[in-house]
Protein backbone atom coordinates (compact mmCIF):
# COMPACT_ATOMS: atom_id res chain seq x y z
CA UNK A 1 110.66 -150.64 -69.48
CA UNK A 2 110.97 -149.45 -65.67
CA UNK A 3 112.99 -146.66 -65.70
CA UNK A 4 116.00 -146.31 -62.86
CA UNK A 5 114.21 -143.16 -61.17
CA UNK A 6 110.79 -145.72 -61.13
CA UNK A 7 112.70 -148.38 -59.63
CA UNK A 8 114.12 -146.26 -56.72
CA UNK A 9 110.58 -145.03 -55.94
CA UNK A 10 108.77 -148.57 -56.12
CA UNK A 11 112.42 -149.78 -53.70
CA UNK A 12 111.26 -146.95 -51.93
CA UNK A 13 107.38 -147.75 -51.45
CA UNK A 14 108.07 -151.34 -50.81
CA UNK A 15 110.36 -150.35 -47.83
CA UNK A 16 107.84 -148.11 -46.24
CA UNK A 17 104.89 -151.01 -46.50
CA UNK A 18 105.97 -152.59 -43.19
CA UNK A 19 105.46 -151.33 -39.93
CA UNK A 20 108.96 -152.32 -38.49
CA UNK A 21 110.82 -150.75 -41.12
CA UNK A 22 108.69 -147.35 -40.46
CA UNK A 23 109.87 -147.86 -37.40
CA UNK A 24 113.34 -148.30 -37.84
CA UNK A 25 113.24 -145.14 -40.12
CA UNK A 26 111.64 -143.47 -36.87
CA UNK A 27 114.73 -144.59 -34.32
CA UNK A 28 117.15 -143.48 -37.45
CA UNK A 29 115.84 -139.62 -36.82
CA UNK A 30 117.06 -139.73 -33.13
CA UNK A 31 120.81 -140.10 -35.43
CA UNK A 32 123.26 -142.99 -36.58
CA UNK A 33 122.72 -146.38 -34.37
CA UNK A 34 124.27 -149.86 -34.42
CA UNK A 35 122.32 -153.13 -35.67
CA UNK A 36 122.25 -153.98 -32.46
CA UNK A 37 120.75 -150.36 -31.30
CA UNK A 38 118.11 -150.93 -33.97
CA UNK A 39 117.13 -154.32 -33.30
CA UNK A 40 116.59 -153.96 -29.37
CA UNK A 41 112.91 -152.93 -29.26
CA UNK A 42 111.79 -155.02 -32.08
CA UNK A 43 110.75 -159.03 -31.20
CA UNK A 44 112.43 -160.55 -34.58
CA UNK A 45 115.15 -162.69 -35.08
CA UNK A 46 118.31 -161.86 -36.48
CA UNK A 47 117.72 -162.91 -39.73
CA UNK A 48 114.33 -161.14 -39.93
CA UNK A 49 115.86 -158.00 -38.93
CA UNK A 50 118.69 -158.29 -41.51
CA UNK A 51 116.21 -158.91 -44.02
CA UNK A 52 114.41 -155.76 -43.34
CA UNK A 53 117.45 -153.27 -43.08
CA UNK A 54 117.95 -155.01 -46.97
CA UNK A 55 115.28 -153.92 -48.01
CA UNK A 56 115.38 -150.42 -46.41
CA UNK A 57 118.63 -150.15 -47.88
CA UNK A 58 117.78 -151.16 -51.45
CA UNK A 59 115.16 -148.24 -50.90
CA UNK A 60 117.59 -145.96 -50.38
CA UNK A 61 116.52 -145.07 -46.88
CA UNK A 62 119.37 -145.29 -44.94
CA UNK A 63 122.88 -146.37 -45.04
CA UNK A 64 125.41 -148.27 -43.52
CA UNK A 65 128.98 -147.52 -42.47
CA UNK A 66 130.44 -150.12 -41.57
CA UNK A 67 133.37 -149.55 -38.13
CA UNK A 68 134.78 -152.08 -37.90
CA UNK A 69 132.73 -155.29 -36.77
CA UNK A 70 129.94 -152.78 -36.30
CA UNK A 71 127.47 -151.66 -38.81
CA UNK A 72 126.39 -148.18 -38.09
CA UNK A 73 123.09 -147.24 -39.57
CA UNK A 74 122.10 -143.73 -40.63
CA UNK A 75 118.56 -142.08 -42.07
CA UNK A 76 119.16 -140.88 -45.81
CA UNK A 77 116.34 -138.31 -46.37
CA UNK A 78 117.26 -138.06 -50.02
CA UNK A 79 115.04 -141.08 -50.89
CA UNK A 80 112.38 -139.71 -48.88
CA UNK A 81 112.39 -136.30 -50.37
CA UNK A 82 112.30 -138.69 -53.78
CA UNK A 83 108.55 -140.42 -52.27
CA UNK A 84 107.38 -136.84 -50.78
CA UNK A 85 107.97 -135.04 -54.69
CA UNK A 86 106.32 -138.20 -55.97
CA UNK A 87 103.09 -137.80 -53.55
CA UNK A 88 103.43 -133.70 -53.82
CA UNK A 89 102.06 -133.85 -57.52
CA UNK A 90 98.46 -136.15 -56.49
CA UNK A 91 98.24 -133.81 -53.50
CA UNK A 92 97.94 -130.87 -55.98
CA UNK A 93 95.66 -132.66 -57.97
CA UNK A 94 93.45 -133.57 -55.17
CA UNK A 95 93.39 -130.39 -53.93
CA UNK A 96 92.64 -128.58 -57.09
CA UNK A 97 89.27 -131.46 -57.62
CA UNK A 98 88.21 -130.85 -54.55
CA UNK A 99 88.49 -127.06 -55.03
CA UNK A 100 86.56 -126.98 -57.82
CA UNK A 101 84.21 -129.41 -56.12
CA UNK A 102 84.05 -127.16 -53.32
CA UNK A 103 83.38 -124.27 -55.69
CA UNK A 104 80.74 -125.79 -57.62
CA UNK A 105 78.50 -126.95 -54.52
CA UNK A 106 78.82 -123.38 -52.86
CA UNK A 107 77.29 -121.65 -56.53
CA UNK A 108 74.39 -124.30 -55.85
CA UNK A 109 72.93 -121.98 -53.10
């Protein structure tokens, strides 16, 4: 059974896999923009782009307000914060290996 807080991290992971939707997170941190805004600097069709701001939605990194005709996009850290406490707890465990590792090989002198 996947588990709701899983599924929001593996949304989450999926959404950060592509290198335009990294990059859309990266305009979002300059504040809100428009579909339009977004899609400027990126060579992809309409349809491609709307399919990518899908899946960065369904990850929970960023929302959309919608004004009117336009659709204003906006960063939501929260998920992020979600990914970072996820990675945070292998970082430790990295750290303390190669620690000991590090220990171990400096008592070899």
């Amino acid at each position: 059974m996947v588990y709701y807080r899983d599924q929001q991290i593996d949304d989450a992971f999926f959404a950060l896999s592509h290198p335009v939707r990294r990059r859309v997170l990266d305009q979002l941190t300059a504040g809100e923009q428009s579909v339009a805004e977004i899609s400027k600097p990126h060579d992809l069709s309409a349809a491609q782009m709307t399919k990518h701001l899908a899946i960065l939605e369904r990850g929970g990194l960023l929302t959309r307000n919608k004004q009117g005709r336009t659709h204003a996009l906006s960063l939501r850290p929260a998920a992020l914060k979600e990914v970072m406490h996820w990675v945070e707890r292998y970082q430790k465990f990295w750290d303390k290996r190669l620690d000991t590792l590090d220990q171990f090989l400096t008592n070899q002198d």
